[in-house]
C-alpha atoms as a PDB file:
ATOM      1  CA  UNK A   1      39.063  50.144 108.166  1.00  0.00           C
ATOM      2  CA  UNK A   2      36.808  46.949 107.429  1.00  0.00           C
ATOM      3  CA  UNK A   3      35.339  46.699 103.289  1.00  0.00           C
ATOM      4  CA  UNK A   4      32.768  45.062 102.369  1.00  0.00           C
ATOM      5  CA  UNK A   5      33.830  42.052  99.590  1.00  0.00           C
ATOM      6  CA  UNK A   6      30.327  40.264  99.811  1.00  0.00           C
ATOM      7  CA  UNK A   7      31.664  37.288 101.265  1.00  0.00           C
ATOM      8  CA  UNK A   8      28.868  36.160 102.765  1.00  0.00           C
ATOM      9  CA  UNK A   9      27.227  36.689  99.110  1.00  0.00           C
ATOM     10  CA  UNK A  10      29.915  34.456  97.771  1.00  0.00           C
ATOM     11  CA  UNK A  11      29.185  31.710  99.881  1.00  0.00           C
ATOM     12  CA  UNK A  12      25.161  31.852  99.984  1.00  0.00           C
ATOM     13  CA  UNK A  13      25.330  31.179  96.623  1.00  0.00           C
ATOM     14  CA  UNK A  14      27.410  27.887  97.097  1.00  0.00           C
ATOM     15  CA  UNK A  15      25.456  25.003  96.005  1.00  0.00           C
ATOM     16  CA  UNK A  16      27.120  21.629  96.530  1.00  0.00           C
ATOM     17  CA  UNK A  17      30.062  20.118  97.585  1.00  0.00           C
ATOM     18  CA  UNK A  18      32.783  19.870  95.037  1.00  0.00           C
ATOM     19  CA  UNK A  19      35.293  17.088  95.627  1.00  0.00           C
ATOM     20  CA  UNK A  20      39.121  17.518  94.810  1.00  0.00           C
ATOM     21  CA  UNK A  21      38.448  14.573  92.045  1.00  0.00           C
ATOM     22  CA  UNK A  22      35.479  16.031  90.280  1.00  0.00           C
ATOM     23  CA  UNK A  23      36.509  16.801  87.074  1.00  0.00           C
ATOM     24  CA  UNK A  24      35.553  20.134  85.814  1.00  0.00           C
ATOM     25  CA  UNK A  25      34.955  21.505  81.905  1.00  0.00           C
ATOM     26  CA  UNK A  26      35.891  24.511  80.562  1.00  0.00           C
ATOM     27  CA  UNK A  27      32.628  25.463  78.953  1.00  0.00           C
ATOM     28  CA  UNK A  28      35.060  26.562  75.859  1.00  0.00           C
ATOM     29  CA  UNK A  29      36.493  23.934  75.227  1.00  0.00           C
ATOM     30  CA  UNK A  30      33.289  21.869  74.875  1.00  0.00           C
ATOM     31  CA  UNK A  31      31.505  23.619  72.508  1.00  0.00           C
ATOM     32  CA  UNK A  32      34.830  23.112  70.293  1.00  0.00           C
ATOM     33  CA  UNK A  33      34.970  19.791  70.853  1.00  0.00           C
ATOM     34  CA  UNK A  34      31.181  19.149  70.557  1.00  0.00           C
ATOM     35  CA  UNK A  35      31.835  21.344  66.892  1.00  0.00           C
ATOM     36  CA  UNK A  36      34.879  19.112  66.150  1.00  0.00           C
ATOM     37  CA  UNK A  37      32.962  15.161  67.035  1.00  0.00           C
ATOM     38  CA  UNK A  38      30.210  16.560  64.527  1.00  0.00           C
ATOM     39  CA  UNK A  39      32.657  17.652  61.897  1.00  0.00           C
ATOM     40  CA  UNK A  40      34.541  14.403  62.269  1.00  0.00           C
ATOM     41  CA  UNK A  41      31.291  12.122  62.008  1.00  0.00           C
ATOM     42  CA  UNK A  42      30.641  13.828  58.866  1.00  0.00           C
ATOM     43  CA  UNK A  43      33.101  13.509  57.746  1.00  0.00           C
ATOM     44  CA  UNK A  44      33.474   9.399  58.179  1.00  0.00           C
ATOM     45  CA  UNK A  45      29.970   9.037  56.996  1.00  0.00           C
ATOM     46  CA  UNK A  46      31.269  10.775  53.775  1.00  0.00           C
ATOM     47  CA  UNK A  47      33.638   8.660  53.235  1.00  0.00           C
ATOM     48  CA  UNK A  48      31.438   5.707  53.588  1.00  0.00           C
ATOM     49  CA  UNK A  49      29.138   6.570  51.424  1.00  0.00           C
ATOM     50  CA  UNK A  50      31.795   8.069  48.720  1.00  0.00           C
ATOM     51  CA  UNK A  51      35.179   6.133  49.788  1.00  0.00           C
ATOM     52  CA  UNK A  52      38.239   7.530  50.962  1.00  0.00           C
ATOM     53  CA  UNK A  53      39.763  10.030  48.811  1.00  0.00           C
ATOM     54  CA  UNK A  54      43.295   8.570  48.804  1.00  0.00           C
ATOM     55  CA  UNK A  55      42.100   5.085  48.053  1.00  0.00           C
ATOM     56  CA  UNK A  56      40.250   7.308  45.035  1.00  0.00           C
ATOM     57  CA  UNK A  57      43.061   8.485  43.836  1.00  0.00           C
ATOM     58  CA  UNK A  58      45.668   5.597  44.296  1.00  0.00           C
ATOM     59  CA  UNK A  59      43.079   3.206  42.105  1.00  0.00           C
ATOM     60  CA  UNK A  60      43.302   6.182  39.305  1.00  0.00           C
ATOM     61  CA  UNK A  61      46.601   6.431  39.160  1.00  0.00           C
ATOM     62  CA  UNK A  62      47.493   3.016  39.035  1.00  0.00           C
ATOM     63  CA  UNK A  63      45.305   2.429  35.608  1.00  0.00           C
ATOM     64  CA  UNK A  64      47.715   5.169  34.405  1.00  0.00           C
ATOM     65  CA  UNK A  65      50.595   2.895  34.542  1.00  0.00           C
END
């Protein structure tokens, strides 16, 4: 008994050649990564424009002394 898998489906819908080097993304994991670049180039223009808070709070804490 032959079925039916719609092969030929499968590979009419085949657009290009793929080599074994192309390097594919998991469409996933870019959208978190897009989300996490923006996030992080906030967050550096933040502390441009405010200063880093560790620097912050070392120069505080050493008028303390």
């Amino acid at each position: 008994m032959i079925k039916n898998f719609g092969i030929d489906m499968i590979i009419s819908n085949y657009r290009q050649m793929i080599t074994d080097t192309t390097m594919l993304v998991n469409p996933a994991w870019r959208k978190l990564d897009k989300q996490l670049r923006r996030l992080n180039a906030m967050l550096e223009r933040r502390e441009a424009k405010f200063g880093y808070p560790s620097e912050v709070g070392q120069s505080c804490l050493s008028g303390i002394s």
